[in-house]
Protein backbone atom coordinates (compact mmCIF):
# COMPACT_ATOMS: atom_id res chain seq x y z
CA UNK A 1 27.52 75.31 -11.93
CA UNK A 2 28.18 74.54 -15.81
CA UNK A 3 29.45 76.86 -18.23
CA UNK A 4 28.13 76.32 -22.04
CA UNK A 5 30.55 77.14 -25.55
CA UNK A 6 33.45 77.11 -23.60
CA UNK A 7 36.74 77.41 -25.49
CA UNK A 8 40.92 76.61 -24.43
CA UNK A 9 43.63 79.77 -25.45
CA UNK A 10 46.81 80.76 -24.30
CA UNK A 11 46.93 84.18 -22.41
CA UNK A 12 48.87 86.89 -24.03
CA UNK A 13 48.33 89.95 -22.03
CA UNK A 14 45.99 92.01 -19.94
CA UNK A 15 45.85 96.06 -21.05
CA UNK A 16 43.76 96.53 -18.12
CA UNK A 17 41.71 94.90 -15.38
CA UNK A 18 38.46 94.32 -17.33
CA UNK A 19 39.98 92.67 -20.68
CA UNK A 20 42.61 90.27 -21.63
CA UNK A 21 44.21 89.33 -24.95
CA UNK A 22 43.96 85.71 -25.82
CA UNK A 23 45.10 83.35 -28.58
CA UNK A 24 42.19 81.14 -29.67
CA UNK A 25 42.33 78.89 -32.87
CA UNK A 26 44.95 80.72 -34.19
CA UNK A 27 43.69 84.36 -33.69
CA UNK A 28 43.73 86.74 -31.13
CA UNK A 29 40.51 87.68 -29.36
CA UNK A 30 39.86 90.43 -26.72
CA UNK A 31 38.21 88.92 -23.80
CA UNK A 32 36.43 90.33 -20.69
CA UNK A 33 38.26 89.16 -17.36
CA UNK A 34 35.08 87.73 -14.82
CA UNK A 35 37.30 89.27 -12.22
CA UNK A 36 38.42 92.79 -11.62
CA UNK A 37 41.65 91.40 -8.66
CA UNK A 38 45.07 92.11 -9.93
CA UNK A 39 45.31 87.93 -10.25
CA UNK A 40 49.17 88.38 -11.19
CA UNK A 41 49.85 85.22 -10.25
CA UNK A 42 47.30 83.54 -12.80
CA UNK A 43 47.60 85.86 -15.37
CA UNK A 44 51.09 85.16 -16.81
CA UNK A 45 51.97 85.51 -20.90
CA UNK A 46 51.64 81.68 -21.71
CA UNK A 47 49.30 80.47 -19.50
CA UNK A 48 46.36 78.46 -20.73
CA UNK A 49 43.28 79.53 -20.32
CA UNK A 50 39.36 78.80 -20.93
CA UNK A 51 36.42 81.11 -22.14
CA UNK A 52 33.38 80.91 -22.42
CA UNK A 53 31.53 82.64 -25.91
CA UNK A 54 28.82 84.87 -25.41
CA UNK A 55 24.99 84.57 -26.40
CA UNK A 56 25.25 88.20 -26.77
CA UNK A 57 25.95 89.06 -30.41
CA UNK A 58 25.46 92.95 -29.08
CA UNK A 59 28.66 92.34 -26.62
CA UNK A 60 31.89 94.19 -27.69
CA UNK A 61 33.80 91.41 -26.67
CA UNK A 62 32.91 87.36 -27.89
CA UNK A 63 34.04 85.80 -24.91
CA UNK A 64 34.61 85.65 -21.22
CA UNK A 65 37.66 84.14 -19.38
CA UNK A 66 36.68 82.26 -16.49
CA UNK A 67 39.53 79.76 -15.87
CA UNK A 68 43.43 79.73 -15.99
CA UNK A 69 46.04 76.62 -15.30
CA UNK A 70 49.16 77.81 -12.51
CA UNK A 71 51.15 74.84 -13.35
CA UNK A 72 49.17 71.67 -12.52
CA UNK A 73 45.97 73.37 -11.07
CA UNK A 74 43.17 74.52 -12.67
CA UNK A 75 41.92 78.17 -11.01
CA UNK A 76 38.73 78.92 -11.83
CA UNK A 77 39.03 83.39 -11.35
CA UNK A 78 35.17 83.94 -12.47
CA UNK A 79 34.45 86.23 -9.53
CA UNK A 80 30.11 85.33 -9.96
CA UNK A 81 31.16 81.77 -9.72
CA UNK A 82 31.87 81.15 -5.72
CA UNK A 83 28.34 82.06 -5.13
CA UNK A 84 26.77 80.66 -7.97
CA UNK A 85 28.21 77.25 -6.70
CA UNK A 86 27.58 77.83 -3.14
CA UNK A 87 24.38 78.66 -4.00
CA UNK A 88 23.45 75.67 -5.51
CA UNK A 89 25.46 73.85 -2.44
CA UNK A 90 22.90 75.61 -0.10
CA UNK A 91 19.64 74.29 -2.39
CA UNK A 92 20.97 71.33 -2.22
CA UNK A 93 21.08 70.81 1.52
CA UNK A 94 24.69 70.95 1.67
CA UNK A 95 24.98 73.24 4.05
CA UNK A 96 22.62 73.38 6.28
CA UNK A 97 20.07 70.01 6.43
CA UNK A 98 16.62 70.55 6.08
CA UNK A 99 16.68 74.29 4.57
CA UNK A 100 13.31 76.05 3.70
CA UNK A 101 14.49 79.16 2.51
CA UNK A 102 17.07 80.84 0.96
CA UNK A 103 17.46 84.97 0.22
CA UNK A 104 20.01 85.85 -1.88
CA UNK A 105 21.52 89.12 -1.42
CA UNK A 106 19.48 90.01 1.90
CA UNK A 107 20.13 93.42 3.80
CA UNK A 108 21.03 93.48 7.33
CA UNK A 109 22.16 96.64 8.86
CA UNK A 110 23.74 98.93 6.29
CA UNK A 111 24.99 95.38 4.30
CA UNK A 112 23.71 93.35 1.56
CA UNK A 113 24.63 90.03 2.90
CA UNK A 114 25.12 87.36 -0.39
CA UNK A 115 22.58 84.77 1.43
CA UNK A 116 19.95 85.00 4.15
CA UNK A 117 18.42 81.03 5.36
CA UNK A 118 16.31 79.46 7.19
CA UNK A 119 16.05 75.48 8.53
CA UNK A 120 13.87 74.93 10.64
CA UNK A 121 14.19 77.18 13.93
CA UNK A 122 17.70 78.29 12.13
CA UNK A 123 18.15 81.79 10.70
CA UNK A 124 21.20 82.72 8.94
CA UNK A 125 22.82 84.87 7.20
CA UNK A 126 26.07 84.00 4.78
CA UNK A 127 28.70 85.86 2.90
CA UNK A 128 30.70 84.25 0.52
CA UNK A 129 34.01 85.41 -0.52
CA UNK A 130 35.56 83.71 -3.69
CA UNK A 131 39.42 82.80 -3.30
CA UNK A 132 42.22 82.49 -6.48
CA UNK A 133 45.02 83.44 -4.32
CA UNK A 134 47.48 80.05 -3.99
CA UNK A 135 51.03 80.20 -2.32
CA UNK A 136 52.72 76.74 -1.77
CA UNK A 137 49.52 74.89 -1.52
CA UNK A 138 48.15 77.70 1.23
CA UNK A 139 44.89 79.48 -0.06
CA UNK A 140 44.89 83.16 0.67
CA UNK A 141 42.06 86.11 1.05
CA UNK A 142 42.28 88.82 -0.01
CA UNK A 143 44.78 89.62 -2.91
CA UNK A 144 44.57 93.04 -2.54
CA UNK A 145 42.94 95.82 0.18
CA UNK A 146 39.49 94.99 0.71
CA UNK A 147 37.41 97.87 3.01
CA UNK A 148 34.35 96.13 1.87
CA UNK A 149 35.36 92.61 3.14
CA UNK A 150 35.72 94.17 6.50
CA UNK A 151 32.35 95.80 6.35
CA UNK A 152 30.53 92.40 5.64
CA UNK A 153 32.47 90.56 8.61
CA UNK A 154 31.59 93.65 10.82
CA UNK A 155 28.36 93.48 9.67
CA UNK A 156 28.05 89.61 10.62
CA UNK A 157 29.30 89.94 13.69
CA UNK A 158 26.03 92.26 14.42
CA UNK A 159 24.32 89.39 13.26
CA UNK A 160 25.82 86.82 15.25
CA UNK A 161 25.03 88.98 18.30
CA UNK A 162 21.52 89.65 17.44
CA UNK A 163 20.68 85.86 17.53
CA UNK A 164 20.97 85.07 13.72
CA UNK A 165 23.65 82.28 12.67
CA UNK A 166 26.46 84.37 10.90
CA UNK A 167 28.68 82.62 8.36
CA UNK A 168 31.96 83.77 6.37
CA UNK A 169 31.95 81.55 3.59
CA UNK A 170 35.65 81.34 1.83
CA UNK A 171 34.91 79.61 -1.62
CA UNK A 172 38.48 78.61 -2.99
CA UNK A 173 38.00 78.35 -6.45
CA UNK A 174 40.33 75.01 -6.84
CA UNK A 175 42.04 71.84 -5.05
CA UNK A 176 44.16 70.53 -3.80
CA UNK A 177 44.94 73.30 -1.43
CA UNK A 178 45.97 72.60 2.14
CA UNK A 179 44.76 75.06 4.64
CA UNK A 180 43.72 78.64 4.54
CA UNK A 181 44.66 81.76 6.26
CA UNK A 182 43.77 85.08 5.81
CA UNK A 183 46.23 87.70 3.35
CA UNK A 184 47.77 89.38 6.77
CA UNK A 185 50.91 90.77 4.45
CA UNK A 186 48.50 92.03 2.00
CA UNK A 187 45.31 93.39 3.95
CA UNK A 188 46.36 93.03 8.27
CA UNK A 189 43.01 95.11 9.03
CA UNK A 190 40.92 92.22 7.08
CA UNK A 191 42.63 89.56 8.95
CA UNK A 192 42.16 91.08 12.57
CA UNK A 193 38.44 91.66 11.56
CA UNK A 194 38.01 87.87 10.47
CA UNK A 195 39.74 86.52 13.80
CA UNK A 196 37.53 89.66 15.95
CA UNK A 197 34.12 87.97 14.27
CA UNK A 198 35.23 84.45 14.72
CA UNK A 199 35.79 85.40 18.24
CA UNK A 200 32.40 86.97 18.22
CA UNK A 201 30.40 83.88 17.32
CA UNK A 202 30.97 84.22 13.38
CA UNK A 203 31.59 80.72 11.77
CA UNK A 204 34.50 80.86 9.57
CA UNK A 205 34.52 78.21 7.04
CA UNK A 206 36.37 77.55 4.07
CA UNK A 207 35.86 75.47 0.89
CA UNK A 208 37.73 73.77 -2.08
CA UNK A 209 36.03 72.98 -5.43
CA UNK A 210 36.03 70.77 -7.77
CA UNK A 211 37.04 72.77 -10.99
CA UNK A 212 37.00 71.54 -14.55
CA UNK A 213 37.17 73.75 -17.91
CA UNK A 214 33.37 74.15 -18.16
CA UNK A 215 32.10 73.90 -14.42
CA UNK A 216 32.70 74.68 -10.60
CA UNK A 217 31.18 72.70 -7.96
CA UNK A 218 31.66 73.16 -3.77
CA UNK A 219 34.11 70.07 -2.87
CA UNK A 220 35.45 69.53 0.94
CA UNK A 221 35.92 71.72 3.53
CA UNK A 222 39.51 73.24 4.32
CA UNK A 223 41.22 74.06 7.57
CA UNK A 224 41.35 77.53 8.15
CA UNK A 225 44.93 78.87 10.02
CA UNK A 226 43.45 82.36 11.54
C-alpha cells in the first residue's frame, strides 16, 4: 500500500487521542492520529514523524500522521494500514495459493470477521490485528485492554470448529522485530484466549513489514512465543 503527498515533521504533542501537534516546514499543524491506542512509546516530543495531506479541502485538519521513527525503526501506527496491506498480500496469492475469492469484512456468528476466502476446496475466514507495540526487539499485542480482540478469536475458534480455516493474522507494522508474544502484563484475558483458539485449531500467524515514509507492504513471517 502507497501513501500519496506525504510530508516529514517532528512531533510536539498529542492533546488527545484523535489529534497531534506537529512541526512541518517551520509551522505547526494539527494533525489527525490514524490510530486511537495510547502509542506512548511512539509518540514522544521530538520524534520524527510523516503525514500524509489530505484531498479533502472540507477536512478540519490538512493532514494525517501515519508513521513515527523509535530510534532506528520506522513504525508505521496507521491503524487502516495492516489490512490494507494484508489485503493486497491475500490478492496477490500470498497467502493462500490459488485464491478465488476474497470478502472483506464478512459476518460469522455475531462477528464481522476483516476477511472471508476461498481457494479452491479452502474456506477461510481471517482477522487481522495491526501491531506498533516494540519492547527490545519483541513485538507485542495489545497495548491496551482489548474485549473486542477476544470476541474475534472466540469467534474464530467457532469457525475453526465448524469446518472453516480460521486465521489470527498479527500485522506488525515494522522490522526487524524478533518474535512475538501476546501483551500478557497488559491484557492476560487476550492472551489466554489467543493460546485457547490456537489450541482449538486457530492458526496464529504473525507478520513484519516492510515500512518506508510513504508505503507498507507484508514482509516475512515472525515466530510467535504464545
Amino acid at each position: 500500500m502507497v501513501y500519496k503527498d506525504i510530508h516529514k515533521g517532528i512531533f510536539l504533542r498529542r492533546p488527545n487521542r484523535f489529534i497531534a501537534e506537529v512541526e512541518i516546514n517551520g509551522g505547526i499543524e494539527i494533525c489527525h492520529v490514524k490510530n486511537t491506542g495510547r502509542c506512548a512509546d511512539l509518540l514522544q516530543a521530538g520524534a520524527t514523524v510523516f503525514v500524509e495531506r489530505s484531498v479533502n479541502p472540507r477536512r478540519s485538519t490538512k493532514y494525517d500522521l501515519v508513521s513515527v521513527y523509535k530510534g532506528e525503526r520506522l513504525i508505521n501506527m496507521d491503524s487502516q494500514a495492516p489490512n490494507r496491506a494484508f489485503g493486497e498480500y491475500l490478492m496477490a496469492g500470498g497467502f493462500m495459493p490459488g485464491i478465488t475469492l476474497i470478502k472483506p469484512e464478512s459476518r460469522f456468528g455475531g462477528s464481522r470477521l476483516d476477511f472471508y476466502a476461498e481457494a479452491g476446496e479452502r474456506k477461510a475466514f481471517i482477522e487481522v490485528k495491526g501491531v506498533t507495540l516494540e519492547d527490545n526487539g519483541v513485538a507485542l499485542f495489545p497495548d491496551a485492554p482489548t474485549q473486542r480482540g477476544v470476541k474475534h478469536l472466540n469467534e474464530l475458534t467457532r469457525c475453526a470448529a465448524g469446518g472453516y480455516d480460521a486465521f489470527a493474522v498479527f500485522v506488525i507494522q515494522m522490522k526487524p522485530v524478533d518474535y512475538f508474544t501476546p501483551n500478557n502484563k497488559t491484557h492476560p484475558q487476550f492472551g489466554a484466549a489467543l493460546a485457547e483458539a490456537v489450541h482449538a485449531g486457530v492458526s496464529a500467524m504473525a507478520f513484519d513489514c516492510e515500512v518506508t515514509a510513504d508505503s507498507m507492504a507484508i514482509g516475512s513471517l515472525v515466530e510467535i512465543r504464545l
